[in-house]
Protein backbone atom coordinates (compact mmCIF):
# COMPACT_ATOMS: atom_id res chain seq x y z
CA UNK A 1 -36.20 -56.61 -46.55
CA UNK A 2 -37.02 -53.79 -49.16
CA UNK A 3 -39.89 -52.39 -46.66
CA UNK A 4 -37.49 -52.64 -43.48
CA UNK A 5 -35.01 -50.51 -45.88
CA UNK A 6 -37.53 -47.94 -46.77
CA UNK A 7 -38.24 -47.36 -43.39
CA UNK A 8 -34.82 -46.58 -42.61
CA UNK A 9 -34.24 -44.37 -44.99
CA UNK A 10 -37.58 -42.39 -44.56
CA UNK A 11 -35.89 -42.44 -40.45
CA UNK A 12 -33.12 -41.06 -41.52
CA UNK A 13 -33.99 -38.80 -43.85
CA UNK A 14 -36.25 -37.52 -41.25
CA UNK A 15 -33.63 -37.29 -39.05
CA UNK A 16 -31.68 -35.53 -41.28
CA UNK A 17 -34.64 -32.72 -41.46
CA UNK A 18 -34.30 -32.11 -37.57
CA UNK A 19 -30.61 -32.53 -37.26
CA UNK A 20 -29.34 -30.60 -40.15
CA UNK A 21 -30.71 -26.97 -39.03
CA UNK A 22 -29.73 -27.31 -35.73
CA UNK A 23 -25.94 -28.32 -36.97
CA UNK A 24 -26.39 -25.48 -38.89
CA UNK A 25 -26.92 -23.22 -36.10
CA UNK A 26 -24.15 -24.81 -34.31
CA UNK A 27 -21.96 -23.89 -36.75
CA UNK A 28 -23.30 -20.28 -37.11
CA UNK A 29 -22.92 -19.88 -33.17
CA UNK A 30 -19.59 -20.96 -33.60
CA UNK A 31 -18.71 -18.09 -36.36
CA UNK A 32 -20.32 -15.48 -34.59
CA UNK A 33 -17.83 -16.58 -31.62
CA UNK A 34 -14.90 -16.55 -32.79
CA UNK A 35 -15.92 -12.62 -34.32
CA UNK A 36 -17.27 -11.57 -31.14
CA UNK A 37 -13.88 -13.12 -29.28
CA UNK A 38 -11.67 -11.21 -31.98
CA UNK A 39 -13.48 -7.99 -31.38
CA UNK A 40 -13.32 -8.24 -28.10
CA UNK A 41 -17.07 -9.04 -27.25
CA UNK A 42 -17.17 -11.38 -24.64
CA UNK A 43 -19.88 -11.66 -22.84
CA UNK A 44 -21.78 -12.85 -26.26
CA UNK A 45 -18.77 -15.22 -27.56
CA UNK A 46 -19.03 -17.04 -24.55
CA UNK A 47 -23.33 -17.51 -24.81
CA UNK A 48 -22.47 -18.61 -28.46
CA UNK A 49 -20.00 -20.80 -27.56
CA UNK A 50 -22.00 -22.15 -25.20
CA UNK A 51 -25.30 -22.76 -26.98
CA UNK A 52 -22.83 -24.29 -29.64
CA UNK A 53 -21.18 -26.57 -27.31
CA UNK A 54 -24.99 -27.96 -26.71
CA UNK A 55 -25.22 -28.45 -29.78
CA UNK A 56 -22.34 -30.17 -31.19
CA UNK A 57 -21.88 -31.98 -27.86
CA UNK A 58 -18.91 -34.25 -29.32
CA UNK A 59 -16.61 -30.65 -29.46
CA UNK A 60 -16.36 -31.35 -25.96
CA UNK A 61 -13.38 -28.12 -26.03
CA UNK A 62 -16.53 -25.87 -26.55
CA UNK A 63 -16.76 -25.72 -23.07
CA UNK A 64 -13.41 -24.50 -22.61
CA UNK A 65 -14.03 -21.88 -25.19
CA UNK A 66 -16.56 -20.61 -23.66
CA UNK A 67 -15.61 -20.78 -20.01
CA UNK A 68 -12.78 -18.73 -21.12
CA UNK A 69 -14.55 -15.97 -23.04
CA UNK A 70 -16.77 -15.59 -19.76
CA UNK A 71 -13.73 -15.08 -17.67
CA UNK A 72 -12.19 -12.42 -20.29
CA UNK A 73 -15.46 -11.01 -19.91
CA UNK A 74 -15.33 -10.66 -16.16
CA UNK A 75 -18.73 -13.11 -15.65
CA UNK A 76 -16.23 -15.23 -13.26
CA UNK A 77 -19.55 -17.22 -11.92
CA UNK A 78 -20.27 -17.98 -15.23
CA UNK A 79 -16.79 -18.77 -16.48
CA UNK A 80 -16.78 -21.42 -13.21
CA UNK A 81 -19.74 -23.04 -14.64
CA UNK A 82 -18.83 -23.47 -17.78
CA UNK A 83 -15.20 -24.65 -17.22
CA UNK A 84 -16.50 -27.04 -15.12
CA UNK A 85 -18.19 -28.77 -17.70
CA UNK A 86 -15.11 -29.06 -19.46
CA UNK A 87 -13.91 -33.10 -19.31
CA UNK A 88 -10.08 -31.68 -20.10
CA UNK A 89 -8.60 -28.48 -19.24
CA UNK A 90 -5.80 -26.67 -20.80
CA UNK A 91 -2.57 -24.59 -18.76
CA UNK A 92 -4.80 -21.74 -19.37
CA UNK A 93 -8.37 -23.23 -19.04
CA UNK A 94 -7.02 -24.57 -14.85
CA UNK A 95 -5.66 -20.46 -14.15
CA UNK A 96 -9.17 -19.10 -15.27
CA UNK A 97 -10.36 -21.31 -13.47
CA UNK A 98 -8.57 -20.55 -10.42
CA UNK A 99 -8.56 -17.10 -10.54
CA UNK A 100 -12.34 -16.72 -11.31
CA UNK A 101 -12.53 -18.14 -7.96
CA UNK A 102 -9.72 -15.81 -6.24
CA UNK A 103 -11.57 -13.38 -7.82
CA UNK A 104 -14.82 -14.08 -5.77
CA UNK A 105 -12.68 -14.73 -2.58
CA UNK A 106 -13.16 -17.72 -2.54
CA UNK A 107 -9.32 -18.97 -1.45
CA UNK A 108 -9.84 -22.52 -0.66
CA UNK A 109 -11.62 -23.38 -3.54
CA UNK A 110 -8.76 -21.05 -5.72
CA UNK A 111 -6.13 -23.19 -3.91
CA UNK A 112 -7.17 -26.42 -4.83
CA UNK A 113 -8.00 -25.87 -8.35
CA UNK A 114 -4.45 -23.99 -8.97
CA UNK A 115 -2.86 -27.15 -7.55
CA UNK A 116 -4.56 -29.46 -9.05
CA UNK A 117 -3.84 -27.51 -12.46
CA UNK A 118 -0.05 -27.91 -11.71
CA UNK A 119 -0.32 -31.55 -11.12
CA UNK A 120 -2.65 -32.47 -14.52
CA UNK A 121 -0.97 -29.60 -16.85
CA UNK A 122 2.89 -29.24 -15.30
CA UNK A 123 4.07 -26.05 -14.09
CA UNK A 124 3.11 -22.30 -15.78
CA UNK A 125 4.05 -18.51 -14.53
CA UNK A 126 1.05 -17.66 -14.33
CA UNK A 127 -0.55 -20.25 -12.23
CA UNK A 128 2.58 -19.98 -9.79
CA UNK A 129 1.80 -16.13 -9.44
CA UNK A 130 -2.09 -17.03 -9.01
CA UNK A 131 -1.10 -19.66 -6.27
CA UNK A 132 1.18 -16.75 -4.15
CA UNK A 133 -1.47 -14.43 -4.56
CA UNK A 134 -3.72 -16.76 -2.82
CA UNK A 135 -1.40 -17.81 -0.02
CA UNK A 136 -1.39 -14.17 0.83
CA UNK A 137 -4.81 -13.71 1.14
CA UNK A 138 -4.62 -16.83 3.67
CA UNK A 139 -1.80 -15.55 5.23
CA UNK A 140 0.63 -18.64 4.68
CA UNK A 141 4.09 -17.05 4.16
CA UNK A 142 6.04 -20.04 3.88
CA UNK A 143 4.09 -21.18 1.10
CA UNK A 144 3.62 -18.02 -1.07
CA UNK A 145 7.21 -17.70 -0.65
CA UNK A 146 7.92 -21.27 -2.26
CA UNK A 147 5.19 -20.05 -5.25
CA UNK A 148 6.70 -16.98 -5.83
CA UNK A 149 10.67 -18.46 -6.07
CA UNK A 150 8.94 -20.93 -8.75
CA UNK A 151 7.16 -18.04 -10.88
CA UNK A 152 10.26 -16.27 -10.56
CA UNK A 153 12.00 -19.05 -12.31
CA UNK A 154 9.94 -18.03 -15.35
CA UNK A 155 9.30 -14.75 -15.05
CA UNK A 156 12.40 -12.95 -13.95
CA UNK A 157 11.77 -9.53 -14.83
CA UNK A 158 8.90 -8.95 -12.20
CA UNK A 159 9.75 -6.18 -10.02
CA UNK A 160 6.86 -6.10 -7.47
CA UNK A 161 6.82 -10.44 -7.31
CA UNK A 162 11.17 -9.89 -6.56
CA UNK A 163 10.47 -7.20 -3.92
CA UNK A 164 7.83 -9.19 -1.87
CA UNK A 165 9.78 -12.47 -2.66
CA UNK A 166 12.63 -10.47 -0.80
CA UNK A 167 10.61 -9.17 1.74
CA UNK A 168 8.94 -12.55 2.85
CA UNK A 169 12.83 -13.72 2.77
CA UNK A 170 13.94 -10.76 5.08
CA UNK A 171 12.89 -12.92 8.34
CA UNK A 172 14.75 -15.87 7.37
CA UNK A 173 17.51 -15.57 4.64
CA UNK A 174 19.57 -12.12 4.48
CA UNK A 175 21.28 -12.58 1.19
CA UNK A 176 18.30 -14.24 -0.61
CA UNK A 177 16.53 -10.81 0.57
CA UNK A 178 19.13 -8.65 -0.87
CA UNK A 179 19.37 -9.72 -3.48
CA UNK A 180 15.73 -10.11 -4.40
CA UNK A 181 15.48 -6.25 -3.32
CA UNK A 182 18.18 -5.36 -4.92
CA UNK A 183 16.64 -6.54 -8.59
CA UNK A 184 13.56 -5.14 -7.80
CA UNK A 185 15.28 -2.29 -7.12
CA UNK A 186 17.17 -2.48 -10.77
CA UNK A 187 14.53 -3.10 -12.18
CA UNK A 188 11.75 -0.72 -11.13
CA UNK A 189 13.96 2.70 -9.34
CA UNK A 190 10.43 3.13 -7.34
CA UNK A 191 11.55 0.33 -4.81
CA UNK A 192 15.08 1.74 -4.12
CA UNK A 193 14.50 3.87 -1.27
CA UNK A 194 13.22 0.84 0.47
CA UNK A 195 15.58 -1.18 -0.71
CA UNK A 196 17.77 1.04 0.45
CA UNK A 197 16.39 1.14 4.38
CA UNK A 198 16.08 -2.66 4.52
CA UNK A 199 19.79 -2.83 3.26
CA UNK A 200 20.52 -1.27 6.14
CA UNK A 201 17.67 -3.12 8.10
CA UNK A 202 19.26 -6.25 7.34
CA UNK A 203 23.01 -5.04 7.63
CA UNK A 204 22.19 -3.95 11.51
CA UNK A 205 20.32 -7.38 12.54
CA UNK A 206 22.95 -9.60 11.22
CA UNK A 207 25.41 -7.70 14.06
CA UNK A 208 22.68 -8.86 16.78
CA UNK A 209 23.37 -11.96 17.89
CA UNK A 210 20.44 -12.29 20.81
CA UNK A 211 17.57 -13.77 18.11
CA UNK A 212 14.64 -11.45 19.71
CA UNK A 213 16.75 -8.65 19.35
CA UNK A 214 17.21 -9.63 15.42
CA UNK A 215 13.77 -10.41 14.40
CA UNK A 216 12.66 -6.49 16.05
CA UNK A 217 15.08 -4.72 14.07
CA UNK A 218 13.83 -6.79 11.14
CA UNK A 219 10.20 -5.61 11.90
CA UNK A 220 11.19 -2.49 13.01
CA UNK A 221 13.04 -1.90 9.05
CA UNK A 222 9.85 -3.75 7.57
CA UNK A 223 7.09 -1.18 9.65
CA UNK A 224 9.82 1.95 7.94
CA UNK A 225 8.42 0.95 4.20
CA UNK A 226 4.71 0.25 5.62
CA UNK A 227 5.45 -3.75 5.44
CA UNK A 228 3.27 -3.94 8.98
CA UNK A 229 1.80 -7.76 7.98
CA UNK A 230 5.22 -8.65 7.84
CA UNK A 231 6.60 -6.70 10.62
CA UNK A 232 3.99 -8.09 12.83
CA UNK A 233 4.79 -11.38 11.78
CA UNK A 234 8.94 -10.34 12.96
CA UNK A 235 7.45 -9.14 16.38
CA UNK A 236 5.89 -12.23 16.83
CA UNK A 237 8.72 -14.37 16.60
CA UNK A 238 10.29 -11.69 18.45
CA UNK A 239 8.00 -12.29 21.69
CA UNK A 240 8.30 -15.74 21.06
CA UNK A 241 11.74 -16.11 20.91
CA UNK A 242 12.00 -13.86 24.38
CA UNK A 243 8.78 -13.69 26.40
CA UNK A 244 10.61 -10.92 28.44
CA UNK A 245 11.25 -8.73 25.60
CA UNK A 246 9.30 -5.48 26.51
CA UNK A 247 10.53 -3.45 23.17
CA UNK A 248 9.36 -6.43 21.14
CA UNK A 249 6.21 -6.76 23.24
CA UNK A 250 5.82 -3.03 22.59
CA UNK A 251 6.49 -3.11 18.85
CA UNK A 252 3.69 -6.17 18.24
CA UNK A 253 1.30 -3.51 19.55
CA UNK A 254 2.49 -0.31 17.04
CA UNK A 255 2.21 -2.90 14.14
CA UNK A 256 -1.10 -4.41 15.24
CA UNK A 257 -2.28 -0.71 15.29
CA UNK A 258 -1.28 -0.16 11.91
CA UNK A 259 -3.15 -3.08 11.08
CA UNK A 260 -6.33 -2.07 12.78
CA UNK A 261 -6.19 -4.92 15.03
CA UNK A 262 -6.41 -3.38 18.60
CA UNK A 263 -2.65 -3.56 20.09
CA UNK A 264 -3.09 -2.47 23.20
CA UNK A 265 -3.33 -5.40 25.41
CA UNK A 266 0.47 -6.18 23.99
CA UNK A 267 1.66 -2.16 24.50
CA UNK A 268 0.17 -2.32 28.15
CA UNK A 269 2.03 -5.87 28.81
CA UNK A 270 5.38 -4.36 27.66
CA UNK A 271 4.92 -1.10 30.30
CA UNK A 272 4.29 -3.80 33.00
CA UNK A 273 7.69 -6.11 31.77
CA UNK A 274 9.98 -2.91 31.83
CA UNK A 275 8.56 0.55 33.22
CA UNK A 276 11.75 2.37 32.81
CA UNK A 277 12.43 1.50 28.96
CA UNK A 278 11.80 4.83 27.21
CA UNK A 279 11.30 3.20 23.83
CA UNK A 280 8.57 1.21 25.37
CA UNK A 281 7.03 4.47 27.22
CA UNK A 282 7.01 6.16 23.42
CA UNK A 283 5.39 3.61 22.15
CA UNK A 284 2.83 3.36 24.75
CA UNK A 285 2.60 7.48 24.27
CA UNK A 286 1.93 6.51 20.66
CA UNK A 287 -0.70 3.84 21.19
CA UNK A 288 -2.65 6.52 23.34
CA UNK A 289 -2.39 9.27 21.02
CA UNK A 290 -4.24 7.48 18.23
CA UNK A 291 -6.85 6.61 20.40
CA UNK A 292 -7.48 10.49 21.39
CA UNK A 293 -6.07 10.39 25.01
CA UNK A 294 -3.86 13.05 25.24
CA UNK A 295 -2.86 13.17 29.10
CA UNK A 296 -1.99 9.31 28.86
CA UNK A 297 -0.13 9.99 25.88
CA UNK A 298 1.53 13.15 27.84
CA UNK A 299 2.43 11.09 30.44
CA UNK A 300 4.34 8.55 28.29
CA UNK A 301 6.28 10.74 26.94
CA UNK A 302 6.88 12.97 30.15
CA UNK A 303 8.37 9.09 31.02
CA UNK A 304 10.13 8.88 27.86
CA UNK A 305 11.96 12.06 28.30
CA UNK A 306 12.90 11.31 31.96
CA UNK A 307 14.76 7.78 30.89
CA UNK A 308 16.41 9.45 27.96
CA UNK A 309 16.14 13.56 28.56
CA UNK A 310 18.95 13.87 25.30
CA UNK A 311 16.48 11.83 22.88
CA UNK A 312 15.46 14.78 20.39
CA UNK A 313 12.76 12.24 19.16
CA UNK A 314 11.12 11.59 22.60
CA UNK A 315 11.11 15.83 23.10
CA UNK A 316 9.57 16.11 19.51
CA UNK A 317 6.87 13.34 20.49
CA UNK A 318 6.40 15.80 24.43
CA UNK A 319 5.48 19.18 22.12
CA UNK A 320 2.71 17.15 20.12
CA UNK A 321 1.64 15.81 23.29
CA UNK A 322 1.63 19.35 25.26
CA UNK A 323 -0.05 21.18 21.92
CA UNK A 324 -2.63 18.31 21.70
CA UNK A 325 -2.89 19.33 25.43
CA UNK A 326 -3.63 23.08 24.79
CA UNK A 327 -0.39 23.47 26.93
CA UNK A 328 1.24 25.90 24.16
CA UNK A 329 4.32 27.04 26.77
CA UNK A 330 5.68 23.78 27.03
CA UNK A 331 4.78 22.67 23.81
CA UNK A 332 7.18 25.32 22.36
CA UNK A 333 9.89 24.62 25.04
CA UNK A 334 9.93 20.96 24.49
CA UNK A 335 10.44 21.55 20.32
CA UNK A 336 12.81 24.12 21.11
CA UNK A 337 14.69 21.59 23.55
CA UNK A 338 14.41 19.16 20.47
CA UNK A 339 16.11 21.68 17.91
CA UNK A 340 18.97 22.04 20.76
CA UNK A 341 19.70 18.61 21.35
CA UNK A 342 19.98 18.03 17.11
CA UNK A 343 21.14 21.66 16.20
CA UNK A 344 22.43 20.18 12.49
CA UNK A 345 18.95 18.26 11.73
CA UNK A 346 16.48 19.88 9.71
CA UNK A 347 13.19 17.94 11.00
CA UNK A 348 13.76 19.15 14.06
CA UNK A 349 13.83 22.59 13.14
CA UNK A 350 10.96 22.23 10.56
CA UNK A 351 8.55 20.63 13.18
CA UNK A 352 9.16 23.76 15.46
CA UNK A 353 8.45 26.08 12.89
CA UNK A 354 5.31 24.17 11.61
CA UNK A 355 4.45 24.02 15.41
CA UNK A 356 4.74 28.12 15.34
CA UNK A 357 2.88 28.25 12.37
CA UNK A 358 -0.11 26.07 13.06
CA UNK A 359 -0.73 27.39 16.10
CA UNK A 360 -0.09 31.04 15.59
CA UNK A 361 2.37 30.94 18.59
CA UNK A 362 5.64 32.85 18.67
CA UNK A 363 5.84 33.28 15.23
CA UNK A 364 7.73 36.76 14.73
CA UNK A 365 9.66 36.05 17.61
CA UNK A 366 10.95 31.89 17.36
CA UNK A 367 9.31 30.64 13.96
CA UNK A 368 10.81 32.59 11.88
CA UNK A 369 14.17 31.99 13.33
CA UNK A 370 13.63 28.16 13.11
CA UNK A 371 12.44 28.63 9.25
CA UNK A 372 15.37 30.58 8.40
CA UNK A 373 17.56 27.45 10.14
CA UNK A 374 15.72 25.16 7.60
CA UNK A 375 16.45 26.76 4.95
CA UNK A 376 20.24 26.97 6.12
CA UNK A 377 20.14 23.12 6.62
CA UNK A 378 18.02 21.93 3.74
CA UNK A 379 18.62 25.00 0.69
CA UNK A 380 17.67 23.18 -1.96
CA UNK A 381 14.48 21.57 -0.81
CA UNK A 382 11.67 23.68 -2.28
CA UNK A 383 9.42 23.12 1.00
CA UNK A 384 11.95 24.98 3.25
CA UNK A 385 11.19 28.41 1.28
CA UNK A 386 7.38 27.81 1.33
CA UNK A 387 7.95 27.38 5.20
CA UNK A 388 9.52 30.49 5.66
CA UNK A 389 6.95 31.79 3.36
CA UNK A 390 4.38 30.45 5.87
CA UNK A 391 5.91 32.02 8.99
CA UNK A 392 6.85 35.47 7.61
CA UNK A 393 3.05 35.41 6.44
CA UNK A 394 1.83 34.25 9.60
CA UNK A 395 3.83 37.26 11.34
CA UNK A 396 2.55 39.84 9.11
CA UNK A 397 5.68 40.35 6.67
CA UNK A 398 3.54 40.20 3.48
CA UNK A 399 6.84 41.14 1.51
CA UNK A 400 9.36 38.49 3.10
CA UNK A 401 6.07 36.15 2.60
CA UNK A 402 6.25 36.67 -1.03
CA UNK A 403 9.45 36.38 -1.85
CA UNK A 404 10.52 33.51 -0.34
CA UNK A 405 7.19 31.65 -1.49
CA UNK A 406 8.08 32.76 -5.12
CA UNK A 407 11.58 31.21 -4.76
CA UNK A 408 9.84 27.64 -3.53
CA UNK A 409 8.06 28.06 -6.55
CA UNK A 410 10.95 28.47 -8.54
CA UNK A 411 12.37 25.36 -7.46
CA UNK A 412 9.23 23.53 -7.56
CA UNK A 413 6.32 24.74 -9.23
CA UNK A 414 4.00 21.85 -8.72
CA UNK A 415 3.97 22.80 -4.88
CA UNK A 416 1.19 22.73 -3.74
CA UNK A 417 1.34 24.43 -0.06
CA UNK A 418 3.41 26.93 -1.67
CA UNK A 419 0.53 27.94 -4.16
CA UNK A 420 -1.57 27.84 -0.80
CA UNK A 421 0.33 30.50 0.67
CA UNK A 422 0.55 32.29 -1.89
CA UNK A 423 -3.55 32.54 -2.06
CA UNK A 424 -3.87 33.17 1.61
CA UNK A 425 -1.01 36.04 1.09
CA UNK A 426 -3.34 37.83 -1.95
CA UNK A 427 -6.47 36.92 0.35
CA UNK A 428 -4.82 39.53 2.72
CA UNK A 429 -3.69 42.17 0.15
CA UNK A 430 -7.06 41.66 -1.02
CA UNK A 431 -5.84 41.10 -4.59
CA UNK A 432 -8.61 38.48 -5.34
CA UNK A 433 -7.99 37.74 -8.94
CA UNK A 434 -4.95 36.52 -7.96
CA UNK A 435 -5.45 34.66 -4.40
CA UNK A 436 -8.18 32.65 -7.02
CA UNK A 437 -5.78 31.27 -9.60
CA UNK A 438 -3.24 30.09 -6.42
CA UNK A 439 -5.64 28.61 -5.13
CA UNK A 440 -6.91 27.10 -7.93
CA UNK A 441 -3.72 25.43 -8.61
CA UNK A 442 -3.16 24.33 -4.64
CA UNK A 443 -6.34 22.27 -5.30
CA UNK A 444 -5.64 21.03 -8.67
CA UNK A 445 -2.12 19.52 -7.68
CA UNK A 446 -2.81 18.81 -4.22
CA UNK A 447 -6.34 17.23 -4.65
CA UNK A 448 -6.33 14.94 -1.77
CA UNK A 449 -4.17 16.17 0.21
CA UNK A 450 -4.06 18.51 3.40
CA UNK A 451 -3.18 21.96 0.85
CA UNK A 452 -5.72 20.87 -1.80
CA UNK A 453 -8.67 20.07 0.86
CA UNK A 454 -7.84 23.65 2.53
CA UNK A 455 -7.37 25.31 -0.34
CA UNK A 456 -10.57 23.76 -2.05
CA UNK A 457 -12.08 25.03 1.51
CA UNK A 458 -11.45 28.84 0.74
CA UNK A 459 -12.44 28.81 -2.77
CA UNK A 460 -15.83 27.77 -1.64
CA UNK A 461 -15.72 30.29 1.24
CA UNK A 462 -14.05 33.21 -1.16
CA UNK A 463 -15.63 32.45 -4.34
CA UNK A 464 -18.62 30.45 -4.29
């Protein structure tokens, strides 16, 4: 019995000898963690947490730990593996684990691991905001709509999640979307202009009482604040509530544009279902413009104006046409017939003055009559005095130039066409010194923008 004992104790003591520095190391893995995790190191909690969890294989959370340090550390492959291992997960253990896989697209996977999450763990905000996020990237609106109205239940001061909540609730429910707009319009002022255009969006298709008719002025309101997934989505029920709908036919194509997804098998369809609507013929004009065909563009609009010759829109839409045509004349006429038809709207004004000004056509004698009507209409906008600026310099009146791009500045210093000008103007005089620092300042506030990429242009042409 003694010798049987012995032998155990010599086992264990041996034992002991190989157990107790690796325990040891366990536990000094385990400090260094939890420092590197409070510092903010990552990427090395989450190897020490690991080698740890090898070690001291009962402290089964290890895993956890460590899958979750590798997803604060962005290594969301890693952070998979890890919380894999894991035989329990915790609210917060299931969302990294879901959103490492969102993060590597991979939406299925994302899906079912956020769900399943839910189900084990009960509901959390975050893993609600995790699951609409992935139903948009699959495109399921019904469904990232029903996540979103349950993270909203727990997180009600979200601005962007009340806005899309209302959006994806525009098609369907009027006063759920207004009201949803309207907070995320309380809360964040950045959404109230579109708040403001889908208010009256939604206030218009409630009158229609034809559904195809509804769901277009729904898309058309949702394409006006760059909403074109949704607004092709409102097109398609559109065509599908009324085969025979040419605008709505029409309108499916413009948003499938704007999504890069072709768009003109539907804008060709509409033409053949109703010739002689002009909004369809604009449309059409539109579709052939972007794809650089300027005398089938021309032609639509030509149409256009024919079906509706007291549409200033459809006259504006003829001048591009006939300048992108090289056909100046009519160009000019056709802005000119634009201005007539809306004699108390600014735009109109402004786009035949920019047309004058661009093209170095007419300037003295029409431009800078139209200029002087925008600043009559619009005298507080800062851009109608750098427009004027622009035509009196583009018909030699250096002086006029000057002062009314000086008074745009007053208004708005941070202008940057008016800075622009104002370098092209001492470019003339020759006063370089000067033409440098305006131009200077055009491309600083302007940096990616038409007046910083022109202005950056001349500096390296001027002053290399």
């Amino acid at each position: 019995m003694r010798p049987l004992l012995s032998r155990i104790l010599i086992l264990l003591a041996l034992c002991g000898l190989i157990f107790l520095p690796a325990l040891g190391s366990a536990c000094a893995d385990l400090r260094h963690a939890d420092s590197d995790a409070a510092n903010g190191d990552f990427a090395d909690a989450a190897r020490d947490y690991e080698h740890a969890a090898r070690l001291l294989f009962w402290r089964t959370e290890l895993w956890e730990r460590a899958g979750r340090a590798a997803f604060a550390a962005k290594n969301y492959n890693d952070a998979i593996r890890l919380l894999r291992r894991s035989p329990s997960l915790s609210p917060g253990g299931w969302t990294d684990l879901g959103e490492s896989h969102l993060q590597l697209d991979q939406i299925e996977e994302a899906l079912r691991v956020l769900e399943q999450g839910l189900e084990k763990t009960g509901a959390n905000a975050r893993a609600y905001r995790l699951l609409a996020l992935a139903q948009y990237a699959q495109g399921d609106l019904a469904r990232e709509s029903a996540a979103l109205e349950n993270y909203l239940a727990f997180q009600a001061d979200d601005a962007p999640a009340h806005y899309r909540f209302g959006l994806l609730s525009a098609l369907e429910d009027r006063e759920r979307a207004l009201a949803e707009l309207s907070l995320a319009a309380e809360q964040n002022e950045d959404y109230a202009p579109a708040y403001q255009t889908l208010r009256t969006t939604l206030n218009l298709a409630s009158l229609e009482k034809d559904e195809s008719k509804r769901l277009m002025v729904i898309g058309r309101g949702l394409g006006l604040v760059q909403e074109w997934g949704l607004a092709r989505e409102a097109f398609q029920r559109a065509v599908e509530a009324d085969g025979e709908n040419a605008e709505a036919w029409a309108w499916l194509g413009e948003a499938k544009q704007h999504l890069g997804q072709g768009g003109g098998e539907e804008v060709e369809y509409a033409v053949a279902l109703n010739p002689f609507s002009a909004n369809v013929r604009a449309l059409s004009g539109l579709y052939w413009k972007r794809n650089e065909q300027p005398r089938r563009a021309l032609a639509e609009f030509q149409w256009a104006v024919i079906l509706e010759p007291e549409n200033p829109f459809w006259q504006a839409a003829l001048g591009e046409a006939y300048a992108q045509s090289s056909d100046l004349p009519s160009a000019l006429d056709a802005y000119q017939r634009a201005a007539s038809l809306a004699p108390t709207d600014a735009s109109f004004w402004r786009l035949l003055a920019v047309f004058c000004a661009q093209y170095t056509f007419q300037t003295a004698e029409v431009g800078v009559a139209a200029a002087h009507q925008v600043v009559l209409l619009a005298p507080d906008d800062a851009a109608s005095y750098d427009l004027l600026g622009w035509l009196y310099l583009s018909s030699g009146l250096h002086a006029e130039a000057e002062a009314a791009l000086q008074h745009a500045l007053a208004l708005d210093a941070n202008l940057a066409a008016a800075h622009l000008h104002l370098g092209m103007l001492y470019l003339q005089r020759g006063d370089y010194p000067a033409a440098r620092a305006q131009l200077l300042l055009a491309r600083d506030l302007d940096s990616d923008g038409a007046s910083g990429l022109l202005a950056r242009e001349m500096l390296e042409q001027y002053f290399p």
